[in-house]
N, C-alpha and C. Protein backbone atom coordinates (compact mmCIF):
# COMPACT_ATOMS: atom_id res chain seq x y z
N UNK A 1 0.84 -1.18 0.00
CA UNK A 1 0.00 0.00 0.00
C UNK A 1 0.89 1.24 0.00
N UNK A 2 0.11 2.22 -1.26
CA UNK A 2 1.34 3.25 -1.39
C UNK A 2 0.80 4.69 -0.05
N UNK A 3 1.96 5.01 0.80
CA UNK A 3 1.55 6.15 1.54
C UNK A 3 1.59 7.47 1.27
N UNK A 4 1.03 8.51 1.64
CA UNK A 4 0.63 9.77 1.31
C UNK A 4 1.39 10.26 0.53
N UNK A 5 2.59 10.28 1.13
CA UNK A 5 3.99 10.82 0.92
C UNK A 5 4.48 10.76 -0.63
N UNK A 6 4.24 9.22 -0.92
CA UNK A 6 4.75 8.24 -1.85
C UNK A 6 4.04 8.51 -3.01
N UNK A 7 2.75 8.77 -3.04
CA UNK A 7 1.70 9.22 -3.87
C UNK A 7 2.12 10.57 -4.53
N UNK A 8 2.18 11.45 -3.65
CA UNK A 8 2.15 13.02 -3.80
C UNK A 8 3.90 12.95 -4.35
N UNK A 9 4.85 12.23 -4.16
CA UNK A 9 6.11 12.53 -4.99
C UNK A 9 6.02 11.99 -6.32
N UNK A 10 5.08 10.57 -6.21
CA UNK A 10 4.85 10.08 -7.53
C UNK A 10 4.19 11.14 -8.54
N UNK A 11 3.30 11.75 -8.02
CA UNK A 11 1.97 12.72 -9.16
C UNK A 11 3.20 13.62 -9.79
N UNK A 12 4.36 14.44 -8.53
CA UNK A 12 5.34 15.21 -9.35
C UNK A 12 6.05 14.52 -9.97
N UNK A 13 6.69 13.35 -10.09
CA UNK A 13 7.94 13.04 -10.59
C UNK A 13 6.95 12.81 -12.16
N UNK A 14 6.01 12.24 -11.94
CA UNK A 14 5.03 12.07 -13.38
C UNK A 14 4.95 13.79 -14.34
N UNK A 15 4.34 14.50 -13.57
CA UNK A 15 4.62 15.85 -14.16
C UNK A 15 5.78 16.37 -14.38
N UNK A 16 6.65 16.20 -13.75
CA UNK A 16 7.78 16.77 -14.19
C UNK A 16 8.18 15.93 -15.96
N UNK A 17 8.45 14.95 -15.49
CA UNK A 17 9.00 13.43 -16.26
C UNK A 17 8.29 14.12 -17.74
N UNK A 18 7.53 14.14 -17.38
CA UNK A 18 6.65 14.74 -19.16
C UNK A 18 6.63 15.94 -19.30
N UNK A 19 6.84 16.82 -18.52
CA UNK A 19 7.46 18.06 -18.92
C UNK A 19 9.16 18.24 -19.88
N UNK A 20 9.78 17.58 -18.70
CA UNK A 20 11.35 17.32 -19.19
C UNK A 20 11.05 16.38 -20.77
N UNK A 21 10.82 15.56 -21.06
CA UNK A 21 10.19 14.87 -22.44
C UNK A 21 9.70 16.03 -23.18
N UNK A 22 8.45 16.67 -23.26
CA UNK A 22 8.31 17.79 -23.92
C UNK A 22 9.28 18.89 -24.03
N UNK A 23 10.11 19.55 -23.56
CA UNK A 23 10.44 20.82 -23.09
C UNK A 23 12.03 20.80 -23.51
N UNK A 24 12.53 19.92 -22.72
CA UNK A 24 13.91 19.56 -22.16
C UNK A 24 14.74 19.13 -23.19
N UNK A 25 14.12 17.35 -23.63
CA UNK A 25 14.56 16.93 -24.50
C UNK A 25 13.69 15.64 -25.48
N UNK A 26 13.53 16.73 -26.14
CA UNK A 26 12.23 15.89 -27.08
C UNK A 26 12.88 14.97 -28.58
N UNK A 27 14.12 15.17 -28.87
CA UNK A 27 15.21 14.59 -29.23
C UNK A 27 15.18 13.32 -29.18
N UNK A 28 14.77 12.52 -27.88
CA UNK A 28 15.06 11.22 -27.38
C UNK A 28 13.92 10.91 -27.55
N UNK A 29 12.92 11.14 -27.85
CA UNK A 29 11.91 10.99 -28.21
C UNK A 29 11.69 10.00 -29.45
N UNK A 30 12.49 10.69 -30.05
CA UNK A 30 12.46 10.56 -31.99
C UNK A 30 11.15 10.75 -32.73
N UNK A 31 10.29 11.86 -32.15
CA UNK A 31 9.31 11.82 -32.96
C UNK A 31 7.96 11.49 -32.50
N UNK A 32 7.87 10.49 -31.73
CA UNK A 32 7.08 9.77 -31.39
C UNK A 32 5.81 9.77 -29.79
N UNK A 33 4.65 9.94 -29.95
CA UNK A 33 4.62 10.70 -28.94
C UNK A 33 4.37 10.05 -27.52
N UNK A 34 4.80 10.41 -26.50
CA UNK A 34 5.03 9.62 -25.15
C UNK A 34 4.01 9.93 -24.11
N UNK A 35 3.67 9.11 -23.46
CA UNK A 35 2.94 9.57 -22.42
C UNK A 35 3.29 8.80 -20.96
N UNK A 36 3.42 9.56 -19.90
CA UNK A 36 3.44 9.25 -18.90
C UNK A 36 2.33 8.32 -17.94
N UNK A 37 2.06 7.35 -18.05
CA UNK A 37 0.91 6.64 -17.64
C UNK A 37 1.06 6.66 -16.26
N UNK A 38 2.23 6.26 -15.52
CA UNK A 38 1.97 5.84 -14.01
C UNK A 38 3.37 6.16 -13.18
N UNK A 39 3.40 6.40 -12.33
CA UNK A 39 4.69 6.55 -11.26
C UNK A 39 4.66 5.79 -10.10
N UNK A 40 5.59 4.81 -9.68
CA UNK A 40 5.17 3.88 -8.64
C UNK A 40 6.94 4.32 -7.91
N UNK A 41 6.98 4.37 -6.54
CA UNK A 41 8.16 5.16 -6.05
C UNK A 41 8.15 3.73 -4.96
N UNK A 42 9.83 4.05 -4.17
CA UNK A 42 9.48 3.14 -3.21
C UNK A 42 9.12 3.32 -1.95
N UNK A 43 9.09 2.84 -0.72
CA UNK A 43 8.84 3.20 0.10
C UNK A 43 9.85 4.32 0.98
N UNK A 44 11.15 4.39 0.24
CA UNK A 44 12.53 5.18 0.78
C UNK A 44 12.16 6.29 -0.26
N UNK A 45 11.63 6.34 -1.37
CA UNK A 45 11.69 7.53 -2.48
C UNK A 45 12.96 7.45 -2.92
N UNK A 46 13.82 6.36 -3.02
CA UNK A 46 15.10 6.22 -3.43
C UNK A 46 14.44 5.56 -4.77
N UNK A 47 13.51 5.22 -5.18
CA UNK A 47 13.65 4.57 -6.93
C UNK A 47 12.20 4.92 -7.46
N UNK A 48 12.09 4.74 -8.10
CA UNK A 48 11.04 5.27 -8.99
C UNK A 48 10.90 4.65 -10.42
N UNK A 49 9.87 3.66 -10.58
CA UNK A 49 9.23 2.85 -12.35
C UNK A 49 8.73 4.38 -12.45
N UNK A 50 9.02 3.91 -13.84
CA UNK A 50 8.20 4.90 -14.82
C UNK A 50 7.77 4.45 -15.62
N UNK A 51 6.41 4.17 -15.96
CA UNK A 51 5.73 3.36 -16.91
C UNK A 51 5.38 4.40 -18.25
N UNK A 52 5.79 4.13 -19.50
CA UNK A 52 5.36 4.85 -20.82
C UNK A 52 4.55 4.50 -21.77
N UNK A 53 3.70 5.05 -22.17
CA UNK A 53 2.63 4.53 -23.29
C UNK A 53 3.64 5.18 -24.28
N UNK A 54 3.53 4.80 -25.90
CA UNK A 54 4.11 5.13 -26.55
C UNK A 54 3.41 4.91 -28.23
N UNK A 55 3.18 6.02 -28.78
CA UNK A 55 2.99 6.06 -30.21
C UNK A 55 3.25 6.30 -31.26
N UNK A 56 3.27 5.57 -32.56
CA UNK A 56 3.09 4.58 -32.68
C UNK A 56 3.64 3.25 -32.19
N UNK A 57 2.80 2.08 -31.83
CA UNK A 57 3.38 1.46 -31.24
C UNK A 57 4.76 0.59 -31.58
N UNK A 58 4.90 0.40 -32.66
CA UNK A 58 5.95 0.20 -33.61
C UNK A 58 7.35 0.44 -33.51
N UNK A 59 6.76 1.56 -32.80
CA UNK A 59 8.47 2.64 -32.66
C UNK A 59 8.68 2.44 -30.97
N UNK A 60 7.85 1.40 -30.48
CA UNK A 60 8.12 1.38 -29.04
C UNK A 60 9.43 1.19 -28.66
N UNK A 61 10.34 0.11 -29.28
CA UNK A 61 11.53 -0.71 -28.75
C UNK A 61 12.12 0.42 -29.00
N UNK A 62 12.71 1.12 -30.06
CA UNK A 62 13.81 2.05 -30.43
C UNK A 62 13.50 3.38 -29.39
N UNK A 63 12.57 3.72 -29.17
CA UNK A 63 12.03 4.98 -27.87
C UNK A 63 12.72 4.99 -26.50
N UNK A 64 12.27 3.14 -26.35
CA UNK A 64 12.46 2.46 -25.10
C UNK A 64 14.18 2.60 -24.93
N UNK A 65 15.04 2.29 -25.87
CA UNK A 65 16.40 2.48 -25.72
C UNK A 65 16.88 3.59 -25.84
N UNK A 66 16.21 4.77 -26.41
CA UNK A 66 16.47 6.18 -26.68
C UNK A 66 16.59 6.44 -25.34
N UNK A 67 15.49 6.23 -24.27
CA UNK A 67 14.95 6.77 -23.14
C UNK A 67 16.01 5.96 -22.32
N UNK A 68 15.90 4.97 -22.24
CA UNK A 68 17.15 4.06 -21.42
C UNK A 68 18.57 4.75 -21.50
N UNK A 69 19.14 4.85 -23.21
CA UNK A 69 20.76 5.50 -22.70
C UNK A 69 20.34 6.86 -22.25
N UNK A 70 19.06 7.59 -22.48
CA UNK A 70 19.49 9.19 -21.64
C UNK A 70 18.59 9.47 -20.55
N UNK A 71 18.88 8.31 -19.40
CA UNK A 71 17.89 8.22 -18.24
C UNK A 71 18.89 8.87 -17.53
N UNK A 72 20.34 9.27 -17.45
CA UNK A 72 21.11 9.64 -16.60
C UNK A 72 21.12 11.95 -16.97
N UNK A 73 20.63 11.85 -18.08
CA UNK A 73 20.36 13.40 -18.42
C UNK A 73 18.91 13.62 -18.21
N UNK A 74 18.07 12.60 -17.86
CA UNK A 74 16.30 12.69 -17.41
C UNK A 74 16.57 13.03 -15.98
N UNK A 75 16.95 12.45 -15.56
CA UNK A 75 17.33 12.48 -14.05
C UNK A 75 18.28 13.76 -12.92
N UNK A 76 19.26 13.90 -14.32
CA UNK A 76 19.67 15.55 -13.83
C UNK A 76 18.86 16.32 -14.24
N UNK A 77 18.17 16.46 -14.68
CA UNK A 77 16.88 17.17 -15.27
C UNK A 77 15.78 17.29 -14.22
N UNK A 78 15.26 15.85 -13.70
CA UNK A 78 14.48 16.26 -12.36
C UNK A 78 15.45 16.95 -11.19
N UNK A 79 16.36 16.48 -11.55
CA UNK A 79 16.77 16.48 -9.83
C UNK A 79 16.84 18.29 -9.61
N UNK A 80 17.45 19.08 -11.01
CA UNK A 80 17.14 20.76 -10.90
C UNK A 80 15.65 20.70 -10.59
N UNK A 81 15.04 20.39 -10.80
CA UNK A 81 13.57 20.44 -10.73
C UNK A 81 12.92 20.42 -9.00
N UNK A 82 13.41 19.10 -8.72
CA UNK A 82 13.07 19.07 -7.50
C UNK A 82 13.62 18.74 -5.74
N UNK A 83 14.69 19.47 -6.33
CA UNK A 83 16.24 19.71 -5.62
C UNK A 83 15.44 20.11 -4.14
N UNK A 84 14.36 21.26 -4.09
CA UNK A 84 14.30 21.65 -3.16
C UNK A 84 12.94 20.82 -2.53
N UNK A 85 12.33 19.50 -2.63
CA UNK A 85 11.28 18.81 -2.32
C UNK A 85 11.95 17.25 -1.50
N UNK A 86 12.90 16.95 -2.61
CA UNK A 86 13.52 15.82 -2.23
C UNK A 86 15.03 16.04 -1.67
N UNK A 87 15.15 15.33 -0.68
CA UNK A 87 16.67 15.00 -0.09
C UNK A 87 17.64 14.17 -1.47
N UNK A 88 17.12 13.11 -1.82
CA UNK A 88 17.97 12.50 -2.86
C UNK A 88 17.16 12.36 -4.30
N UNK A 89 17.27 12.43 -5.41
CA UNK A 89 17.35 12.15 -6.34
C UNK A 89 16.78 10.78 -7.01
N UNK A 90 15.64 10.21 -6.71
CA UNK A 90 15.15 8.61 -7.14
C UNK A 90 16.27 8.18 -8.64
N UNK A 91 16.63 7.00 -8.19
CA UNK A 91 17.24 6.07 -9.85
C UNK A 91 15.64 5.59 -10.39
N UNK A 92 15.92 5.83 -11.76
CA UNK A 92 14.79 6.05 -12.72
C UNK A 92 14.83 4.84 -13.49
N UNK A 93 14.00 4.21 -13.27
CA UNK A 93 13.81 2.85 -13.85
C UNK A 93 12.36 3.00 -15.40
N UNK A 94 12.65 2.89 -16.43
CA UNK A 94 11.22 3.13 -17.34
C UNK A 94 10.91 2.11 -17.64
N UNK A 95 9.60 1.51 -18.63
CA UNK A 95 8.82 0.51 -18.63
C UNK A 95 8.02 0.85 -19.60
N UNK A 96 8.20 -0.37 -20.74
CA UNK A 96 6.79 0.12 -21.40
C UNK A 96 5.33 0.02 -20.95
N UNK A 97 4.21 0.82 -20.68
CA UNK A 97 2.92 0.44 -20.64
C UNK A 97 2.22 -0.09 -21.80
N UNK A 98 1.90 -1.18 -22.25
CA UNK A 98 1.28 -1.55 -22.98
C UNK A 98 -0.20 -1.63 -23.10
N UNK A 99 -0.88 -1.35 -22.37
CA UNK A 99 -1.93 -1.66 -22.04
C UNK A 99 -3.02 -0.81 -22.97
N UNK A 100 -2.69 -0.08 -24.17
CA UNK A 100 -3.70 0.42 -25.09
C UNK A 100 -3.30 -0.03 -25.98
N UNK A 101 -2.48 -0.80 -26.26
CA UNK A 101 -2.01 -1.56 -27.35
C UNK A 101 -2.65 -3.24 -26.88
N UNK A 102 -2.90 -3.39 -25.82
CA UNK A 102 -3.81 -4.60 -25.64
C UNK A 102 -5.05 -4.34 -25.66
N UNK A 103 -5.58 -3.18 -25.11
CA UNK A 103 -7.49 -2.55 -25.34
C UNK A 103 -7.27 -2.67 -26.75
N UNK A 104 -6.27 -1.89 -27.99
CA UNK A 104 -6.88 -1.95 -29.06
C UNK A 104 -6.38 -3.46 -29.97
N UNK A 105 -5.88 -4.31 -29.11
CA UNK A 105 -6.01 -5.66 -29.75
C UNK A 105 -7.58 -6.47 -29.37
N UNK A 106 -7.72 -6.31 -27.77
CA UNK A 106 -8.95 -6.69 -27.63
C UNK A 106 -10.29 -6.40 -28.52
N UNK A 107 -10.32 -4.82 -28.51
CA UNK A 107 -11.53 -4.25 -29.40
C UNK A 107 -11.24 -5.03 -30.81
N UNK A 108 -10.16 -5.02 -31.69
CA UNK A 108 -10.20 -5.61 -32.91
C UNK A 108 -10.70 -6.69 -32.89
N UNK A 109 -10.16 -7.83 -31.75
CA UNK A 109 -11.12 -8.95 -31.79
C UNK A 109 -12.06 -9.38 -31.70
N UNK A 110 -12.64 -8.10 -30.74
CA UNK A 110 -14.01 -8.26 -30.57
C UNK A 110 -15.16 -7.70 -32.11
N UNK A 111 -14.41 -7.09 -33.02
CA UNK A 111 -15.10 -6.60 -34.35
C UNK A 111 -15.03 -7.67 -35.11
C-alpha cells in the first residue's frame, strides 16, 4: 500500500517526467509521442518505475532504448527540478505500458 507521501512525490515526478520529455529533451523521443501513464516510487523515495505509453506502437523498442541511454540526463533534469522537495534524487527505472495496445487488440477482436 502506497503512503501519502509516496503518492504526492509520484503525481510530481510524473509531471515533471513529461514536462522534461516535452520541453527539455524531445530529441530522445524521436518523434514519437510519449505519455506518462503511471509513477510507482518506493517506500525510501530512493527509486522510482516509470511506466510509458508510446505512439506509434511500432516505434516502441527504439524509444524504449532512446529513453534508457538518456535516463542519466532525465534524471539531472528532475533532480534541478526538485532539488528543493527531495533530499535524494530517485534512480529512474522506465517501462513500457502496454496496455492500449492490448485494449486496441482486444476491441479488434471483438469486431
Amino acid at each position: 500500500m502506497e503512503t501519502t507521501r509516496q503518492s504526492k512525490v509520484a503525481k510530481q515526478i510524473q509531471k515533471d517526467i513529461s514536462d522534461i520529455f516535452t520541453k527539455e529533451c524531445p530529441e530522445v523521443l524521436q518523434g514519437a509521442m510519449v505519455t506518462v501513464t503511471a509513477v510507482r516510487m518506493s517506500p525510501d523515495l530512493g527509486y522510482a518505475k516509470i511506466y510509458l505509453s508510446i505512439f506509434p506502437f511500432e516505434r516502441s523498442a527504439a524509444v524504449m532504448e532512446a529513453v534508457e541511454a538518456n535516463a542519466w540526463r532525465i534524471r539531472k533534469a528532475l533532480g534541478t527540478r526538485i532539488r528543493n522537495q527531495l533530499r535524494v534524487v530517485p534512480e529512474l527505472s522506465f517501462f513500457l505500458d502496454d496496455s492500449l495496445e492490448y485494449i486496441e487488440n482486444i476491441d479488434k477482436l471483438l469486431k
